[in-house]
N, C-alpha and C. Protein backbone atom coordinates (compact mmCIF):
# COMPACT_ATOMS: atom_id res chain seq x y z
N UNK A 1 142.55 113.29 43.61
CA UNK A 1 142.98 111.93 43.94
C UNK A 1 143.57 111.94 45.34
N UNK A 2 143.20 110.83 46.38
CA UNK A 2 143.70 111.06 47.71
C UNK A 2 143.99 109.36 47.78
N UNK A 3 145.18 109.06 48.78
CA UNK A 3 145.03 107.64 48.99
C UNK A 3 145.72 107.93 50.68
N UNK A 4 144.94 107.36 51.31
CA UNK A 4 145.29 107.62 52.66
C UNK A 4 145.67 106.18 53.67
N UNK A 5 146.98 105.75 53.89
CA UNK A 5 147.21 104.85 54.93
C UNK A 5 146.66 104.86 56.51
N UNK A 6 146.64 103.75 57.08
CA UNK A 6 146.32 103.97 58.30
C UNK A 6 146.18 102.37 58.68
N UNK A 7 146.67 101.98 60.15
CA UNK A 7 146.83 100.95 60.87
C UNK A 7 148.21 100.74 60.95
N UNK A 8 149.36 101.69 61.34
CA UNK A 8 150.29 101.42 61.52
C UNK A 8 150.78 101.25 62.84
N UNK A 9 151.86 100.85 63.64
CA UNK A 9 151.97 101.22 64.99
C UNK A 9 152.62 99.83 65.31
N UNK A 10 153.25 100.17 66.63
CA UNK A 10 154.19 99.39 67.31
C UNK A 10 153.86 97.56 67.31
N UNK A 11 154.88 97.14 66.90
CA UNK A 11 154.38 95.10 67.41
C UNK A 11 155.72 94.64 67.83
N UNK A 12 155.31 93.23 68.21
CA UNK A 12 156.67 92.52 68.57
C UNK A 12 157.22 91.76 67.62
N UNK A 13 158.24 91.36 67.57
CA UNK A 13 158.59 90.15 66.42
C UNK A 13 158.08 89.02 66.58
N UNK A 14 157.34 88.88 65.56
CA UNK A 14 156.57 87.28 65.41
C UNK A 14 154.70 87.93 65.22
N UNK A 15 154.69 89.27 65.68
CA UNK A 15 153.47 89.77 65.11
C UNK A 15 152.88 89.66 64.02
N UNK A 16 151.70 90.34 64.14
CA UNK A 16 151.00 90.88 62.71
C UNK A 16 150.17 91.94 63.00
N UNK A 17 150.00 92.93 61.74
CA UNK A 17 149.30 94.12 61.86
C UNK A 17 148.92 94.11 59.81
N UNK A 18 147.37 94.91 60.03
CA UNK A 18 146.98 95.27 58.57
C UNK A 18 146.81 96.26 58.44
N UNK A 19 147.03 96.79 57.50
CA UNK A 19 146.83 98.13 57.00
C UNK A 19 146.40 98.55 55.96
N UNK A 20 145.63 99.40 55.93
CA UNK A 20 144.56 100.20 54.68
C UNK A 20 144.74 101.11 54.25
N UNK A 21 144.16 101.26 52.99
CA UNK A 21 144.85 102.68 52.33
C UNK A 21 142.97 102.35 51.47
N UNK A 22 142.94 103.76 52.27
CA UNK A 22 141.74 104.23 51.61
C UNK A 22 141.56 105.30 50.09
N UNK A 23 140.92 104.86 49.49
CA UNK A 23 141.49 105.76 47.87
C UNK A 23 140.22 106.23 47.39
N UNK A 24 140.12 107.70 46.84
CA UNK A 24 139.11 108.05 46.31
C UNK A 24 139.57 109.41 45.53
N UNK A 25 138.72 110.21 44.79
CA UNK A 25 138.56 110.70 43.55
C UNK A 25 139.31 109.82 41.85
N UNK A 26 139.05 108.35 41.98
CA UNK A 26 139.26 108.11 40.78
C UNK A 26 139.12 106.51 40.70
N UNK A 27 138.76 105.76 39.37
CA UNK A 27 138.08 104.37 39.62
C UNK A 27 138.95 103.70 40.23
N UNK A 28 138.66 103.35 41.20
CA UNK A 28 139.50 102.03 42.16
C UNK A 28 139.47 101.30 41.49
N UNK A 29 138.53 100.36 41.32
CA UNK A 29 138.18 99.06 40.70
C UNK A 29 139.17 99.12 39.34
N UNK A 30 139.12 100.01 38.76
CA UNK A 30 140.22 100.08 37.51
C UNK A 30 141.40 99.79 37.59
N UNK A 31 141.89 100.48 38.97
CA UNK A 31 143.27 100.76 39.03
C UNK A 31 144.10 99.79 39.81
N UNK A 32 145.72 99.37 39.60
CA UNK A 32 146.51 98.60 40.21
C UNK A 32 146.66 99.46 41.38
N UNK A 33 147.28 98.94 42.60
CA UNK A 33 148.01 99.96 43.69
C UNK A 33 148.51 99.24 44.09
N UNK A 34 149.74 99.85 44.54
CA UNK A 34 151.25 99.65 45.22
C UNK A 34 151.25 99.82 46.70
N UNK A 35 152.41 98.89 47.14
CA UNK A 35 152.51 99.59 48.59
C UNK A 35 153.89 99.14 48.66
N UNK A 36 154.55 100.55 49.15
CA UNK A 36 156.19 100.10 49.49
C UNK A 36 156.57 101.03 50.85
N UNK A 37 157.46 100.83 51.11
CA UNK A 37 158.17 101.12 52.50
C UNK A 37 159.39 101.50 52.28
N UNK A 38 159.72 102.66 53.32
CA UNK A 38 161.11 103.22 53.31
C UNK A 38 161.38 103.27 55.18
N UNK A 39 162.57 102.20 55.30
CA UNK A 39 163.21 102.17 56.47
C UNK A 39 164.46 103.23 56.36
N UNK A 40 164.55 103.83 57.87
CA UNK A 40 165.32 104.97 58.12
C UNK A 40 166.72 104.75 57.23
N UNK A 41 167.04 105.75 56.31
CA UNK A 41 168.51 105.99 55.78
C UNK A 41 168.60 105.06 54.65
N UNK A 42 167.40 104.88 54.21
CA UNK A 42 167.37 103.73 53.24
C UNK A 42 166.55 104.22 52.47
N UNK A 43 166.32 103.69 51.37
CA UNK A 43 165.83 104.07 50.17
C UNK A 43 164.61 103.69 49.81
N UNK A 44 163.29 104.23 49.21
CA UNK A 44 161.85 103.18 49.09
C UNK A 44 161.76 102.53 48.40
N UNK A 45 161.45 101.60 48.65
CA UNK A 45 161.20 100.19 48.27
C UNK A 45 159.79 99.59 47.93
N UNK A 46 159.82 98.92 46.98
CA UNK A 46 158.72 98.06 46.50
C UNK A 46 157.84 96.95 47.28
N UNK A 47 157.02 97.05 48.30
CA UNK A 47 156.50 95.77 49.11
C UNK A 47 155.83 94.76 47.99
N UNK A 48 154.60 95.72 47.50
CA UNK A 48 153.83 94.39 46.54
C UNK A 48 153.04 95.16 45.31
N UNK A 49 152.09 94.61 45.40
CA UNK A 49 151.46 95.40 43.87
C UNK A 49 150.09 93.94 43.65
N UNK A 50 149.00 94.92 43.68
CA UNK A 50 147.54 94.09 43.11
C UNK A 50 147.18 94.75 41.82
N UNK A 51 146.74 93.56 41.53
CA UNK A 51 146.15 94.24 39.71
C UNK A 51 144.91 94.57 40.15
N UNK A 52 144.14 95.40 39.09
CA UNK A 52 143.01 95.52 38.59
C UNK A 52 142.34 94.54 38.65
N UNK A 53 140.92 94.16 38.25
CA UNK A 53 140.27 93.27 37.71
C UNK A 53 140.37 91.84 38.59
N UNK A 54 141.02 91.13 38.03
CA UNK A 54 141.53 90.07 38.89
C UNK A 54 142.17 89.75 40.24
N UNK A 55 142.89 90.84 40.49
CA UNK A 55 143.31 91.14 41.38
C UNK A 55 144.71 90.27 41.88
N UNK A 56 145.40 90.22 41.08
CA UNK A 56 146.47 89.18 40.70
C UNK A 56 147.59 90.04 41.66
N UNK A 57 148.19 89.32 42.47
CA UNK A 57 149.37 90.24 43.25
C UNK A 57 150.96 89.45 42.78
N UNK A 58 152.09 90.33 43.36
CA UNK A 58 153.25 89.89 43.49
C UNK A 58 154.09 90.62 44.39
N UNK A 59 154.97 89.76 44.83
CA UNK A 59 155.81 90.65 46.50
C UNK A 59 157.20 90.52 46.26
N UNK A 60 157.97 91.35 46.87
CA UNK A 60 159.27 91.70 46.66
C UNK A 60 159.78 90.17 47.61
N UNK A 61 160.75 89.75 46.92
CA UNK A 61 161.47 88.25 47.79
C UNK A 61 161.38 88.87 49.36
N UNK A 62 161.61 89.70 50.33
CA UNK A 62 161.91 89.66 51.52
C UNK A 62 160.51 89.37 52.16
N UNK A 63 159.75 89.91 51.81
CA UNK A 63 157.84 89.83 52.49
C UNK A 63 157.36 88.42 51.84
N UNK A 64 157.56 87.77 50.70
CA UNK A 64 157.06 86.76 50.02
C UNK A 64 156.75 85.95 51.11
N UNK A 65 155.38 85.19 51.51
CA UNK A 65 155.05 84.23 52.14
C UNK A 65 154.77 84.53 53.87
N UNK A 66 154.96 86.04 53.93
CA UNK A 66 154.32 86.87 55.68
C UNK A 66 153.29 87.66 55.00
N UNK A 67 153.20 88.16 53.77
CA UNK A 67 152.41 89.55 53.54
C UNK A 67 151.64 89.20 52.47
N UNK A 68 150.60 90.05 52.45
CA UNK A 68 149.29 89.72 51.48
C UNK A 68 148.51 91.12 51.69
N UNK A 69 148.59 91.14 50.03
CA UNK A 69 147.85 92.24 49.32
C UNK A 69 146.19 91.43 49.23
N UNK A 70 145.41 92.33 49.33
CA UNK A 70 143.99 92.66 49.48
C UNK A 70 142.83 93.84 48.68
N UNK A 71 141.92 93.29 47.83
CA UNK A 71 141.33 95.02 48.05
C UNK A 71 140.17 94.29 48.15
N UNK A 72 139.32 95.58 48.42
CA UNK A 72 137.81 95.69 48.45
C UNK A 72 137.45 96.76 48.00
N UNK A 73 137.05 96.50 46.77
CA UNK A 73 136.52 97.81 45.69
C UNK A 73 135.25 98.62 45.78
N UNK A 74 134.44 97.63 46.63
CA UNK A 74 132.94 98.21 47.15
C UNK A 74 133.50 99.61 48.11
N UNK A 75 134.73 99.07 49.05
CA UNK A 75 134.96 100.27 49.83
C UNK A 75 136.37 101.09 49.39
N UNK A 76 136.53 101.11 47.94
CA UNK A 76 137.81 101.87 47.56
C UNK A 76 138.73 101.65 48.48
N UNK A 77 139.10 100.28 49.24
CA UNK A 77 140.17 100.06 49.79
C UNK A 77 141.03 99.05 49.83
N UNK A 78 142.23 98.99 49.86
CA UNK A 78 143.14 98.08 49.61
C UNK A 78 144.28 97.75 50.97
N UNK A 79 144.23 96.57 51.29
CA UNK A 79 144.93 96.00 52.33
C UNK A 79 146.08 95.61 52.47
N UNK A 80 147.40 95.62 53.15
CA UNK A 80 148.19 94.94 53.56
C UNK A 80 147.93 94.02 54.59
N UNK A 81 148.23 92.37 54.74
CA UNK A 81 148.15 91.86 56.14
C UNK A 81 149.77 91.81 55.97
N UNK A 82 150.19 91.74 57.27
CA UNK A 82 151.51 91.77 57.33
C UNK A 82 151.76 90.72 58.72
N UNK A 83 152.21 89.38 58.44
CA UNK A 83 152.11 88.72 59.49
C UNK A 83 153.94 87.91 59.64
N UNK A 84 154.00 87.53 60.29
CA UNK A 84 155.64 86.88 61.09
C UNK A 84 156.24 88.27 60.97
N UNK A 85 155.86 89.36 61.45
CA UNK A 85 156.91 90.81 61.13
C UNK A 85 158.32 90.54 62.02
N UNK A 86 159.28 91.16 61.46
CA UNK A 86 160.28 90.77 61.77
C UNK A 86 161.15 92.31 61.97
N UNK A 87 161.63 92.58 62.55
CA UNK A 87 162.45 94.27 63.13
C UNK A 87 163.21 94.59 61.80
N UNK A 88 163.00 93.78 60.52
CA UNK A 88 163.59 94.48 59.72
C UNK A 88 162.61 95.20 58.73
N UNK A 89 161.33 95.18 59.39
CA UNK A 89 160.10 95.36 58.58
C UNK A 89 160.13 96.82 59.04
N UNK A 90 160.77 97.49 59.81
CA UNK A 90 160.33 98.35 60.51
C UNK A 90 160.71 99.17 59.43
N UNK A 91 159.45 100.50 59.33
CA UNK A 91 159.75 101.14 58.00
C UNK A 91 158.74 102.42 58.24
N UNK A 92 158.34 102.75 57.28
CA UNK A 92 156.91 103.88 57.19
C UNK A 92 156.72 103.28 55.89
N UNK A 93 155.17 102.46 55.52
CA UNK A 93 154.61 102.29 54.38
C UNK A 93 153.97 103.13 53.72
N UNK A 94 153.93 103.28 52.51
CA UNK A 94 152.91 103.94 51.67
C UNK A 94 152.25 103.46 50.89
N UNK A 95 151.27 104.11 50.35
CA UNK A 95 150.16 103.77 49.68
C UNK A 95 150.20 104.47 48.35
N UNK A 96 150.54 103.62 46.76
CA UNK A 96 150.25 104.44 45.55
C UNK A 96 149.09 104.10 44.54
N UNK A 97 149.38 104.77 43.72
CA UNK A 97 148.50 104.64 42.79
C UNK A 97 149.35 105.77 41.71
N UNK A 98 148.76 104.80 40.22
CA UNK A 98 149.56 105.72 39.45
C UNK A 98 148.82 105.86 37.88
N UNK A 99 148.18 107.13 37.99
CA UNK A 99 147.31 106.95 37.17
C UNK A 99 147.67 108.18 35.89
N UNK A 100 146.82 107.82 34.80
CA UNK A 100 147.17 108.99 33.48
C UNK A 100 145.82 109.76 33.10
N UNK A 101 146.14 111.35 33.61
CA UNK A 101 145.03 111.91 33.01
C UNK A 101 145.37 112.87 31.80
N UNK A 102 145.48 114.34 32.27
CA UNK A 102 146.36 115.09 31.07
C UNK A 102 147.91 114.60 30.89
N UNK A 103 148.34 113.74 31.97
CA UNK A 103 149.66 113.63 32.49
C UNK A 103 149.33 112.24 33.30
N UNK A 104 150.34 111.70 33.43
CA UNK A 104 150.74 110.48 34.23
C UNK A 104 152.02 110.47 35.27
N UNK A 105 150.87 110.29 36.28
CA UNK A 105 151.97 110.49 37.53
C UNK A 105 151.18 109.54 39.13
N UNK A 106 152.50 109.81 39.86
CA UNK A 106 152.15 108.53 40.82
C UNK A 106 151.55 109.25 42.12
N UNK A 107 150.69 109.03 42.49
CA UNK A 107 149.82 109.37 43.89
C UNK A 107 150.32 108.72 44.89
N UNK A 108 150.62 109.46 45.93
CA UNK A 108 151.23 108.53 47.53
C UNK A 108 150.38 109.38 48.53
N UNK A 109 150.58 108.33 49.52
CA UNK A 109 149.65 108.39 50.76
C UNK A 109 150.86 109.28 51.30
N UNK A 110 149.97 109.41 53.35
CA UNK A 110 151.27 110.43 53.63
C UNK A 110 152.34 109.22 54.47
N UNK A 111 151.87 108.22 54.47
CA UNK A 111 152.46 106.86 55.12
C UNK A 111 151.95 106.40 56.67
N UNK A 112 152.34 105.50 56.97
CA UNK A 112 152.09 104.99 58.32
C UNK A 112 153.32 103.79 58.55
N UNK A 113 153.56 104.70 59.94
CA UNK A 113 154.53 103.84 60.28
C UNK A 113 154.46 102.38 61.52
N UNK A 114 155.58 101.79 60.60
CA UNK A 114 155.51 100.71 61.40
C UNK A 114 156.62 100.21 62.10
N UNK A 115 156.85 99.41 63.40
CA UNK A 115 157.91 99.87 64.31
C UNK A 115 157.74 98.18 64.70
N UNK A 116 158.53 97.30 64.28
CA UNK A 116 158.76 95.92 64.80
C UNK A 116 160.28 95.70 66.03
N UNK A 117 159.64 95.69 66.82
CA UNK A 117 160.80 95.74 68.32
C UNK A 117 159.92 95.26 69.77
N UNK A 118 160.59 94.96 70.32
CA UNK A 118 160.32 94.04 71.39
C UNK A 118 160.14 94.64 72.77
């Protein structure tokens, strides 16, 4: 199982940047995935979460109404848009997935960071 971020990097406030997390050895299309962020000295945090199937999302109150979850299952990949970013966004995101085989456990990307400053 691999899930790999990428499109992170410097913006200004009032930007936008998207980011992908590419996922493979196991059914995408099946699976929910997460994406949360840990800003320096702080703890990780929950950004959003897409379902399966439908593809039904929900976002933590601070991103609600800048950020939008995405996938595209043809290409085992799943999107963040991240738009009005604001310097408190500034973080390193990751990419999960959390799946049960002999065992159930959570898969993370290695992150990509993101840097909102002027």
């Amino acid at each position: 199982v691999q899930v790999e971020e990428s499109g992170g990097g410097l913006v200004q406030p009032g930007g936008s940047l998207r980011l992908s997390c590419a996922a493979s050895g196991f059914t995408f299309s099946r699976s929910g995935m997460s994406w949360y962020r840990q800003a320096p000295g702080k703890e990780r945090e929950l950004v959003g979460v897409i379902s399966s199937g439908s593809g039904s999302t929900n976002y933590a109150d601070s991103v609600k109404g800048r950020f939008t979850i995405s996938r595209d299952n043809a290409k085992n990949t799943v999107f963040l848009q991240m738009n009005r970013l604001k310097p408190e966004d500034t973080a390193v995101y990751f990419c999960k997935v959390f799946l049960c085989y002999s065992d159930c456990r959570a898969y993370w990307g290695q992150g990509t960071q993101v840097t909102v400053s002027s």
